[in-house]
Protein backbone atom coordinates (compact mmCIF):
# COMPACT_ATOMS: atom_id res chain seq x y z
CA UNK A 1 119.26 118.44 233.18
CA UNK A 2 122.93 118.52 231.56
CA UNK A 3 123.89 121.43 229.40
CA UNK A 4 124.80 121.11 225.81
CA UNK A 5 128.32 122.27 226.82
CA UNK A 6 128.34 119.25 229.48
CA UNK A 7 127.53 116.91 226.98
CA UNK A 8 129.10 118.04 224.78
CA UNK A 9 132.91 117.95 226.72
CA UNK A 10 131.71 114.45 227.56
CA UNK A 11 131.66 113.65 224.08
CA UNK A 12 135.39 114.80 223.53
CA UNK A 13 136.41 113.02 226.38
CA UNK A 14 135.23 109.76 224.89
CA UNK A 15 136.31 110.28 221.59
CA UNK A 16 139.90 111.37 222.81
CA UNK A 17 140.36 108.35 224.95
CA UNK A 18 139.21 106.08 221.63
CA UNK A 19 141.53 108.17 219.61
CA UNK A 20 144.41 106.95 221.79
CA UNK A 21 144.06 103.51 222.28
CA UNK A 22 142.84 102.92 218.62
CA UNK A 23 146.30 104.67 217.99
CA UNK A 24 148.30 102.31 220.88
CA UNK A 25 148.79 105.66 222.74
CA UNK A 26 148.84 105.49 226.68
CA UNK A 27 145.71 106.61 228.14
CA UNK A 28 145.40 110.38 228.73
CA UNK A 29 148.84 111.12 226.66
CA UNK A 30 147.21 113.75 224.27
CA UNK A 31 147.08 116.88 226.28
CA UNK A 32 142.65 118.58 226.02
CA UNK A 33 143.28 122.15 225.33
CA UNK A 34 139.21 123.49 225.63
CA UNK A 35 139.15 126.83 223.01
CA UNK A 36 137.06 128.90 225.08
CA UNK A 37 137.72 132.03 222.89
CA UNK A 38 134.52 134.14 222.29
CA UNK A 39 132.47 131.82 224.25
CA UNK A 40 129.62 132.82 226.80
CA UNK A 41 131.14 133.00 230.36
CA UNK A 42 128.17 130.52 231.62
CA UNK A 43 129.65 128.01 228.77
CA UNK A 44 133.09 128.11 230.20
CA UNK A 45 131.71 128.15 234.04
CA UNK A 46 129.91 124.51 233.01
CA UNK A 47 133.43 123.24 231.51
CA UNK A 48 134.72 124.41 234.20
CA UNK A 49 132.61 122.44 236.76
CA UNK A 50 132.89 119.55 234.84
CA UNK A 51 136.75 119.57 236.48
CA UNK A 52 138.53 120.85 232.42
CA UNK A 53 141.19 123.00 233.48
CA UNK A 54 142.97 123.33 230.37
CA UNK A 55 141.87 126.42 228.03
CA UNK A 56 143.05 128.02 224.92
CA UNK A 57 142.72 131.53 223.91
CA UNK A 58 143.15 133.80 221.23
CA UNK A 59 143.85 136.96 222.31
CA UNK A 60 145.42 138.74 225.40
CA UNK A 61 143.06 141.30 226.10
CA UNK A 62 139.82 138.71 226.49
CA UNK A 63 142.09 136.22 228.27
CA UNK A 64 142.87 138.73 230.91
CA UNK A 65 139.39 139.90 231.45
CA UNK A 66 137.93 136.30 231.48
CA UNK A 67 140.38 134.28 233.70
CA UNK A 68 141.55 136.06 237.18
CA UNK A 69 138.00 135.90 237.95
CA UNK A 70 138.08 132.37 237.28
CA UNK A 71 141.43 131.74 238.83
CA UNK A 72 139.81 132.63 241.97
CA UNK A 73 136.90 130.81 242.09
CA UNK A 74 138.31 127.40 240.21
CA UNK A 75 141.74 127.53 241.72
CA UNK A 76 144.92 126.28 239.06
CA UNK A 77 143.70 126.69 235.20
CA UNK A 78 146.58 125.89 232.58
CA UNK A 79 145.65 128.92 229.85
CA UNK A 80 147.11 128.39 226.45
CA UNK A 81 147.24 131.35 224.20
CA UNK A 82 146.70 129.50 221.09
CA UNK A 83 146.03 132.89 218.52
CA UNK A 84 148.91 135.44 217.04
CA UNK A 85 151.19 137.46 219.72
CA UNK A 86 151.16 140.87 219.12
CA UNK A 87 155.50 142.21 220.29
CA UNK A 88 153.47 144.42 222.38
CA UNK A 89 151.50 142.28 224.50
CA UNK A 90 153.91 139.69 224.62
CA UNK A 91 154.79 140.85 228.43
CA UNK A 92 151.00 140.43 229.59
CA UNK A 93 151.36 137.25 227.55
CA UNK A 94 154.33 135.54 229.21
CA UNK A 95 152.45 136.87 233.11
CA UNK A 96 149.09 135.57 232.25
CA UNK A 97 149.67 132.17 230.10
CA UNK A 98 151.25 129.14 230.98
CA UNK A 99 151.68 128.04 227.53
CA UNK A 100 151.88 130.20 223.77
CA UNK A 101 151.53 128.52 220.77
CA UNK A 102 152.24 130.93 218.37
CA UNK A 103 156.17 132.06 218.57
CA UNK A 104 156.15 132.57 214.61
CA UNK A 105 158.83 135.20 214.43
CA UNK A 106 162.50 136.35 215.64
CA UNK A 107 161.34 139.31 216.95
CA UNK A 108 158.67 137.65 219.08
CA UNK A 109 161.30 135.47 220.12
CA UNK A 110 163.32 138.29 221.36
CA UNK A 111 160.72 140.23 223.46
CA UNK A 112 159.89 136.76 225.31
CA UNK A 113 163.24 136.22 226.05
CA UNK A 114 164.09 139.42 227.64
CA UNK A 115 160.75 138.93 229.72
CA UNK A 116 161.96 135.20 230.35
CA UNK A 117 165.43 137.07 231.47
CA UNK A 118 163.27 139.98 234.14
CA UNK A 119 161.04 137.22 235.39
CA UNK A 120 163.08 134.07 235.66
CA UNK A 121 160.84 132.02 233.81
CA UNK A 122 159.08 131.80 230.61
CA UNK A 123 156.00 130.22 229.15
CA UNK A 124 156.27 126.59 227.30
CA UNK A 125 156.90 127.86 223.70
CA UNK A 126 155.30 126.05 220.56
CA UNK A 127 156.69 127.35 217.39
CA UNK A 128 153.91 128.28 214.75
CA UNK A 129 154.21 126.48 211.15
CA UNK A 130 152.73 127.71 208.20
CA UNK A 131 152.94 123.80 207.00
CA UNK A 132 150.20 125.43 204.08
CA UNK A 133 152.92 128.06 203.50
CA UNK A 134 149.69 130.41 203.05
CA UNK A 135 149.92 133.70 202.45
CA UNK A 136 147.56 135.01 204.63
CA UNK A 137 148.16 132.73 207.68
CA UNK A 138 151.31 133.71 210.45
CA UNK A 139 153.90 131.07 211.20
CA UNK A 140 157.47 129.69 209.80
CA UNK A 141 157.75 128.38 206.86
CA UNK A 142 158.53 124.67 206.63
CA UNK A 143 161.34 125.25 204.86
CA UNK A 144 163.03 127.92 207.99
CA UNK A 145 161.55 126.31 210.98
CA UNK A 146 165.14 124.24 212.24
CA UNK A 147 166.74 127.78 211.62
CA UNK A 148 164.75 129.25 213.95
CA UNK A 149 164.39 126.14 216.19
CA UNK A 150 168.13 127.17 216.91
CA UNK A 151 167.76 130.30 217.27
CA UNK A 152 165.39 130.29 220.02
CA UNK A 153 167.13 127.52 221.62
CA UNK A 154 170.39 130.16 221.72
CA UNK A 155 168.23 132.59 223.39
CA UNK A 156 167.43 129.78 225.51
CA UNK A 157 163.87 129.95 225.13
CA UNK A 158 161.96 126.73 226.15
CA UNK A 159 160.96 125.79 222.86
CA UNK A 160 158.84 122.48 223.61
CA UNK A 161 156.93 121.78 220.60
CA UNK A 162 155.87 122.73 217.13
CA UNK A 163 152.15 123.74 216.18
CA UNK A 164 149.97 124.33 212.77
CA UNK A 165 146.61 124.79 211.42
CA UNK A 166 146.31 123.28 207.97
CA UNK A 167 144.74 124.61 205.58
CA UNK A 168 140.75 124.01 205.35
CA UNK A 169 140.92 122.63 202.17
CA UNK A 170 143.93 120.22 202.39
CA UNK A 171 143.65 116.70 203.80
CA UNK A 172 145.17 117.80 207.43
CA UNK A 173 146.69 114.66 207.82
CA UNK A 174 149.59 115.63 205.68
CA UNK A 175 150.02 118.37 207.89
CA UNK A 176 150.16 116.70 210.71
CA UNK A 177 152.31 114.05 209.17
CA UNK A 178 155.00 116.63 207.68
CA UNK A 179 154.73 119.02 211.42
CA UNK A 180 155.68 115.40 213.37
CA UNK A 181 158.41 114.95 211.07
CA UNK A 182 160.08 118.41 211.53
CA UNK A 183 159.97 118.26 215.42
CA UNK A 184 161.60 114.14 215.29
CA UNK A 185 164.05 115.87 213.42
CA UNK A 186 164.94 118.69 215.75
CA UNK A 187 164.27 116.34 218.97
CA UNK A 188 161.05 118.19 219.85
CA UNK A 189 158.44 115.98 221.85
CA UNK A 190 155.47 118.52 221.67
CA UNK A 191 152.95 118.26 218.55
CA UNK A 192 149.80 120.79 219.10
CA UNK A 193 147.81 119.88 216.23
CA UNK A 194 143.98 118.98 215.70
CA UNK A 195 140.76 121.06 216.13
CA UNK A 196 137.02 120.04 216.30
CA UNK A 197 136.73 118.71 213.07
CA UNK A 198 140.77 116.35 212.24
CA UNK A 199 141.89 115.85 216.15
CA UNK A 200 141.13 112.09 216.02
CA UNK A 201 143.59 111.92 212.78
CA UNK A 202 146.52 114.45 214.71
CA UNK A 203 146.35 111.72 217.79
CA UNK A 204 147.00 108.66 215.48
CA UNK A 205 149.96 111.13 213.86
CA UNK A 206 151.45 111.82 217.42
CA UNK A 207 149.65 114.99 218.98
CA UNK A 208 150.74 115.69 222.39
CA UNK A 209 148.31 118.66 222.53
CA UNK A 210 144.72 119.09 220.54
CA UNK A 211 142.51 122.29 220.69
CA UNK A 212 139.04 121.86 220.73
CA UNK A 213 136.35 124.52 220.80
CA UNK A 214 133.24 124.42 218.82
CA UNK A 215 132.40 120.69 219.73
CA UNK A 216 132.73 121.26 223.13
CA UNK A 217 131.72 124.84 223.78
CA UNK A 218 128.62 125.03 220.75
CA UNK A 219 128.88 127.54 217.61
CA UNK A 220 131.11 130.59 218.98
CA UNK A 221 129.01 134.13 218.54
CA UNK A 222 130.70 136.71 217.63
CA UNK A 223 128.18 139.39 218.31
């Protein structure tokens, strides 16, 4: 009998492919990121046998006690830290993650660059927007994102995309339409935008990269 979690990343295939060519996209263009964040390690095993091996997580600590074990048993998995960086776990970031989604501030941008610098290579970068300009929520503001574009790009930090969650009360298509239109304009190809609930709407805006959780993985606990 096949788990919810099977069926469920089933599901998102489908929809994802459909998504594309109802957009004209070329098949498999848009980029799966699975949000296995807080999830139940037998949830991400099933995903995992089902042949995903794209995740996204939120935090640094979990990420590191969840994948190695994985690694070893799976083989390659393409881990996208997808929550805020804290400065000081930006080095465990940039040795654990393949891809971070959240650069949102010069000093970030500093720390990763110096680890880019020791290492010889860096994570893919995806610059945080705060498209909502909320308060409460981390990222650049629309209005300073091709400021710091450049300055990341002087620090030569491989800046391949922009990323944003709108807000949950706004039509996200707007969002999506005004985070497309700042990366055309700075000649960035990478869009990661779209959750569970708007991804079909980011692909037909130009997502390169959507993150999916809940409808694959089930309701998240927290306990």
């Amino acid at each position: 009998m096949r788990s919810e979690t099977t069926m469920g990343l089933e599901d998102i295939r489908a929809r994802l492919a459909n998504a594309e060519r109802t957009a004209g996209r070329a098949p498999g263009s848009v980029t799966l990121i699975a949000v296995s964040k807080v999830q139940p390690l037998e949830r991400v095993e099933a995903v995992l046998e089902e042949g995903q091996r794209i995740f996204g997580e939120n935090k640094v600590q979990e990420a590191a006690g969840k994948w190695p074990a994985f690694r070893e048993r799976f083989g390659e998995v393409e881990l996208h830290l997808i929550g805020p960086l804290q400065s000081n776990k930006s080095r465990q970031a940039v040795e654990l993650f393949d891809a971070i989604h959240s650069l949102d501030r010069p000093k970030l941008a500093r720390r990763l660059a110096d680890h880019a610098q020791e290492r010889g290579a860096c994570p893919d970068l995806f610059i945080q927007v705060n498209t909502g300009e909320e308060v409460q929520k981390a990222g650049v503001l629309p209005a300073e994102v091709d400021a710091f574009i450049a300055e990341c790009r002087g620090m030569d930090l491989p800046v391949r995309g922009l990323m944003c969650i709108p807000p949950v009360e706004e039509t996200p298509s707007l969002h999506f339409a005004l985070l497309a239109k700042i990366a055309a304009r700075n000649g960035l190809a990478g869009l990661s935008m779209g959750m569970s609930d708007d991804f079909e709407q980011a692909v037909a805006l130009g997502a390169t990269h959507v993150r999916v959780g809940s409808a694959i993985f089930g309701t998240r606990s927290y306990g």
